[in-house]
Protein backbone atom coordinates (compact mmCIF):
# COMPACT_ATOMS: atom_id res chain seq x y z
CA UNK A 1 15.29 29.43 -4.22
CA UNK A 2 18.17 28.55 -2.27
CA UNK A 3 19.55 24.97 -2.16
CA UNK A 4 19.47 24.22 0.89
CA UNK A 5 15.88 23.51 1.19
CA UNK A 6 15.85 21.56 -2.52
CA UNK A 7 18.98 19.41 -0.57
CA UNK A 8 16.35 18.51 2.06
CA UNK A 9 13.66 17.99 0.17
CA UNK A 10 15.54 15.19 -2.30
CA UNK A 11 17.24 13.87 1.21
CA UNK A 12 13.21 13.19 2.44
CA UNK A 13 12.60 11.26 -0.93
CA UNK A 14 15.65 9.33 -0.80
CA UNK A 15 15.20 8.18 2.97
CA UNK A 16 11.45 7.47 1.76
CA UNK A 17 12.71 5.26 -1.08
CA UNK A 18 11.40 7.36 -3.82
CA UNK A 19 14.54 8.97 -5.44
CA UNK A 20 18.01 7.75 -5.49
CA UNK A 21 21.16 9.52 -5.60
CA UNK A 22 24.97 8.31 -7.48
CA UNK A 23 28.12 10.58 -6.98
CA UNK A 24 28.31 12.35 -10.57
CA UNK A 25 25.93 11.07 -11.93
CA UNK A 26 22.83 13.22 -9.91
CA UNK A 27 19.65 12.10 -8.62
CA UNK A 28 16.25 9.94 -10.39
CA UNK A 29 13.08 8.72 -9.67
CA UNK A 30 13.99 5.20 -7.73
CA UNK A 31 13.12 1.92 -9.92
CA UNK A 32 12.03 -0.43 -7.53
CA UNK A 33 12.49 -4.33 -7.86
CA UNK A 34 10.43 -7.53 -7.19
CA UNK A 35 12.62 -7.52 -4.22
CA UNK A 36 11.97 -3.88 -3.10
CA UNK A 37 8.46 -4.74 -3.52
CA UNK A 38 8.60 -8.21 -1.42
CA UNK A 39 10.67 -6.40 1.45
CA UNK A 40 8.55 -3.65 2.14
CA UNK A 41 5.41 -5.88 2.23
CA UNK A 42 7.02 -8.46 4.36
CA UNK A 43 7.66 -5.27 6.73
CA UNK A 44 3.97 -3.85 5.63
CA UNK A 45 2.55 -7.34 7.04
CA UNK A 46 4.83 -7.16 9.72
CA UNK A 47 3.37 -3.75 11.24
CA UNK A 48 -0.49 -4.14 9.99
CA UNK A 49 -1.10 -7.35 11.84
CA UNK A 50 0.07 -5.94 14.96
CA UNK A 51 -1.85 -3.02 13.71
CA UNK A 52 -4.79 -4.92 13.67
CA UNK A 53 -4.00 -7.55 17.05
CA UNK A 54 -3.91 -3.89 18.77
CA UNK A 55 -7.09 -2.41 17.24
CA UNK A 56 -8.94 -5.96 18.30
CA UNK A 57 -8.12 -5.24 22.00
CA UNK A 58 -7.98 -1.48 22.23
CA UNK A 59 -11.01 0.01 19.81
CA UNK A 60 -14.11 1.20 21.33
CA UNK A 61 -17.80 0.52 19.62
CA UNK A 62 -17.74 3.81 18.07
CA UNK A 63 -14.42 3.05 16.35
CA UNK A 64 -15.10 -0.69 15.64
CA UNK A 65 -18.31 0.97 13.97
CA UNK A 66 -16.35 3.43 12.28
CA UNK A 67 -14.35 0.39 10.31
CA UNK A 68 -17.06 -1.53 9.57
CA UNK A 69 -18.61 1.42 7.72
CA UNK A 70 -15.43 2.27 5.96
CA UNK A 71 -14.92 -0.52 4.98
CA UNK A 72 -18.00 -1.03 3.72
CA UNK A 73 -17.72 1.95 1.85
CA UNK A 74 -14.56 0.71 0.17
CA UNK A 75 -16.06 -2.31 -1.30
CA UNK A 76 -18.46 -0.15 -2.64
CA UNK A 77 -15.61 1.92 -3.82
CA UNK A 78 -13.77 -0.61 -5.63
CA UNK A 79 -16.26 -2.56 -7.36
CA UNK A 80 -17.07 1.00 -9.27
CA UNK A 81 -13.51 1.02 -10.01
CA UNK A 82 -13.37 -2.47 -11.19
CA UNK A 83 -16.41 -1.50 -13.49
CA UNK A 84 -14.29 1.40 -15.09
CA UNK A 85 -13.13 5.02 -13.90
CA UNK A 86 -10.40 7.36 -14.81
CA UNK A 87 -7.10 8.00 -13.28
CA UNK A 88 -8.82 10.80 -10.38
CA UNK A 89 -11.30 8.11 -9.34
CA UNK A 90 -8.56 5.38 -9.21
CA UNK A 91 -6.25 7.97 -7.20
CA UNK A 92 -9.39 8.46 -4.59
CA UNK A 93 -10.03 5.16 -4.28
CA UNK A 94 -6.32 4.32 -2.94
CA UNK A 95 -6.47 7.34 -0.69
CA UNK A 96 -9.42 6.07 0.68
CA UNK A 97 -7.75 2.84 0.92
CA UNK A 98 -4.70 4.30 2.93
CA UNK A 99 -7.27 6.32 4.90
CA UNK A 100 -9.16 2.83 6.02
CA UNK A 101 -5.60 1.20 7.27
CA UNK A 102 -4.50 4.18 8.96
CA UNK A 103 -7.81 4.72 11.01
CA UNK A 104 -7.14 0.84 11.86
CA UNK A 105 -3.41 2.08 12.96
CA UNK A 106 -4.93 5.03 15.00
CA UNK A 107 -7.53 3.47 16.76
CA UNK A 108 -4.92 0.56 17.85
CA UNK A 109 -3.59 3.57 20.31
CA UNK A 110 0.24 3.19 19.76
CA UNK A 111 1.55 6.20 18.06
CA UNK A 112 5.13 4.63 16.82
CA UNK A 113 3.43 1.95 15.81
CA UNK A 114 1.07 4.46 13.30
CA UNK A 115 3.67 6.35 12.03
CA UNK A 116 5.51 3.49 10.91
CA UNK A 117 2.61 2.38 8.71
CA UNK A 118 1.69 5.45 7.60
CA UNK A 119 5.35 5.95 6.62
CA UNK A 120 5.40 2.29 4.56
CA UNK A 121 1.88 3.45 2.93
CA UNK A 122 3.75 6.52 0.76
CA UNK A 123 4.89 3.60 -1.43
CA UNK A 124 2.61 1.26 -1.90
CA UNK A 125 0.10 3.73 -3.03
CA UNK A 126 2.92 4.88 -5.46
CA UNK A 127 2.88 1.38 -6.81
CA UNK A 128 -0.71 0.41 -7.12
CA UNK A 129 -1.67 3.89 -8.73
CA UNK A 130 1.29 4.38 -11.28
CA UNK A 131 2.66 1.66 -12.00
CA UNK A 132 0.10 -0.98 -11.83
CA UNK A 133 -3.48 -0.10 -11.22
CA UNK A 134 -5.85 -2.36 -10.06
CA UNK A 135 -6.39 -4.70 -13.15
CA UNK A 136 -8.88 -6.93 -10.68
CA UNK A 137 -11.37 -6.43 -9.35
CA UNK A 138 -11.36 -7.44 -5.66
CA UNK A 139 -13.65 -10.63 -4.13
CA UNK A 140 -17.42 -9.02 -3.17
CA UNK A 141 -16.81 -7.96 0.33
CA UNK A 142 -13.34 -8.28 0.56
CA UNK A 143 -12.95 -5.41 3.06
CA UNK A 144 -15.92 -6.42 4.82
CA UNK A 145 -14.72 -9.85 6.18
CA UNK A 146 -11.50 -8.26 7.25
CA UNK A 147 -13.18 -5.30 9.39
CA UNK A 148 -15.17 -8.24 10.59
CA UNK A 149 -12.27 -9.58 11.69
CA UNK A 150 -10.84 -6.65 13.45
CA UNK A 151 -13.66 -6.28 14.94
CA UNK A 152 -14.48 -10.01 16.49
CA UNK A 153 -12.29 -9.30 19.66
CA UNK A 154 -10.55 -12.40 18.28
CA UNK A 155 -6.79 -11.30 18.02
CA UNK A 156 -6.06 -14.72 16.31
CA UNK A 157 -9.04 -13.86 13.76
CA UNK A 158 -8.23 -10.23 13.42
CA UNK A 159 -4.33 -11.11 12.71
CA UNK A 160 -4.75 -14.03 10.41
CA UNK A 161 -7.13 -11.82 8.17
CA UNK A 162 -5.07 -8.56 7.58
CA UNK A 163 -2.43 -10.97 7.01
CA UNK A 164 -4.35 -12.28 4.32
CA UNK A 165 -5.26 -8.96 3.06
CA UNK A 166 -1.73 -8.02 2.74
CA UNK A 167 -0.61 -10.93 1.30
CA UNK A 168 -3.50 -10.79 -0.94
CA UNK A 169 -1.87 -7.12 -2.27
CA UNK A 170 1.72 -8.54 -2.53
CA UNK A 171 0.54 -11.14 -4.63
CA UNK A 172 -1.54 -9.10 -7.10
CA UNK A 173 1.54 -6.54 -7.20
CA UNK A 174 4.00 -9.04 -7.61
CA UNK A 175 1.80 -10.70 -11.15
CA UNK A 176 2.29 -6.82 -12.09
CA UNK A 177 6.06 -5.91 -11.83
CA UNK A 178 6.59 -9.76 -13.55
CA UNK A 179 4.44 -8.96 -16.20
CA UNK A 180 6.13 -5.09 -16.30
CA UNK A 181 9.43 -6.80 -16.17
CA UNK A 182 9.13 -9.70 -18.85
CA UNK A 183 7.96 -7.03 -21.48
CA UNK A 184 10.83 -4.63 -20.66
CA UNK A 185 13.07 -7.23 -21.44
CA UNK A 186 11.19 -8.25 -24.99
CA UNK A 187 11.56 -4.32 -25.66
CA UNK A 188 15.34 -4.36 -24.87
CA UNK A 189 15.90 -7.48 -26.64
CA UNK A 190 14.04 -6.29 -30.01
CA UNK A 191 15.64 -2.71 -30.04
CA UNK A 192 19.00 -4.73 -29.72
CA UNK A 193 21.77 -4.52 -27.73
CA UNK A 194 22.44 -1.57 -25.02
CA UNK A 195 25.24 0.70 -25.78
């Protein structure tokens, strides 16, 4: 295979945030910190609200149906994960996830505006499936409420509550990478000191 195309491909994944690249010294998988993390959901909140102020105003009753039943389904979805499933189930799950907020992005008719969050999405379902999981389960009817919200006609309503949902994310995410972090550091401090 030439390298040309192998150049373009590892140019995608660094402009994505997944691989980084140091003069002589190559390209890795990107190790993202609790800031990483914070930034892109501060952006992620940024985008979905107006995502969902957008979907409030623009959906029809078809595709206000559409959420309610997907999201619907993903309650139904997660609570089976919180009661136990393997790492296939878990990956289908977060699809499904990405596939709820990106129907929310679509039906709020503003392509740039859809791209963007699908774009921001690549990561964040990195995150939850490899490196953290879900390791709670998620309130009964969590997605429920908020495609009630998005649905209410009530911008206000249907902003403050995908807020919430992201926020509700960053928070479980951040208890992760702390918890990742603090025993990284008791596994570098008992092997001793880096040479």
């Amino acid at each position: 295979m030439s390298t040309v195309p192998i150049a373009e491909a590892l140019r995608r994944l660094e402009d994505d945030g997944l691989v980084e690249s140091r003069a002589r010294a190559g390209t890795r998988v990107r190790v993202h910190t609790d800031e990483d993390v914070r930034a892109l959901y501060e952006l992620r909140e940024a985008l979905e609200t107006q995502s969902a102020r957008l979907f409030c105003q623009r959906a029809t009753p078809a595709e206000r149906h559409e959420i309610r039943r997907l999201a619907e389904q993903l309650d139904v979805l997660f609570s089976r994960l919180a009661a136990g499933g393997d790492a296939a189930f878990s990956f289908a799950v977060h699809t499904q996830h990405v596939q709820f907020h990106m129907r929310v992005a679509e039906h709020a008719r503003s392509p740039l505006l859809g791209a963007m969050v699908e774009r921001q999405h690549v990561l964040i379902l990195n995150w939850l499936y490899d490196m953290t999981g879900r390791r709670t389960p998620l309130p009964p009817g969590f997605h429920a409420r908020l495609a009630e919200a998005l649905v209410s006609r009530d911008v206000s309503r249907a902003d403050e509550a995908m807020r919430g949902h992201v926020r509700y994310g960053l928070m479980e995410i951040s208890r992760e990478i702390g918890t990742l972090a603090a025993s990284e550091w008791r596994e570098r401090r008992a092997s001793g000191p880096r040479r």
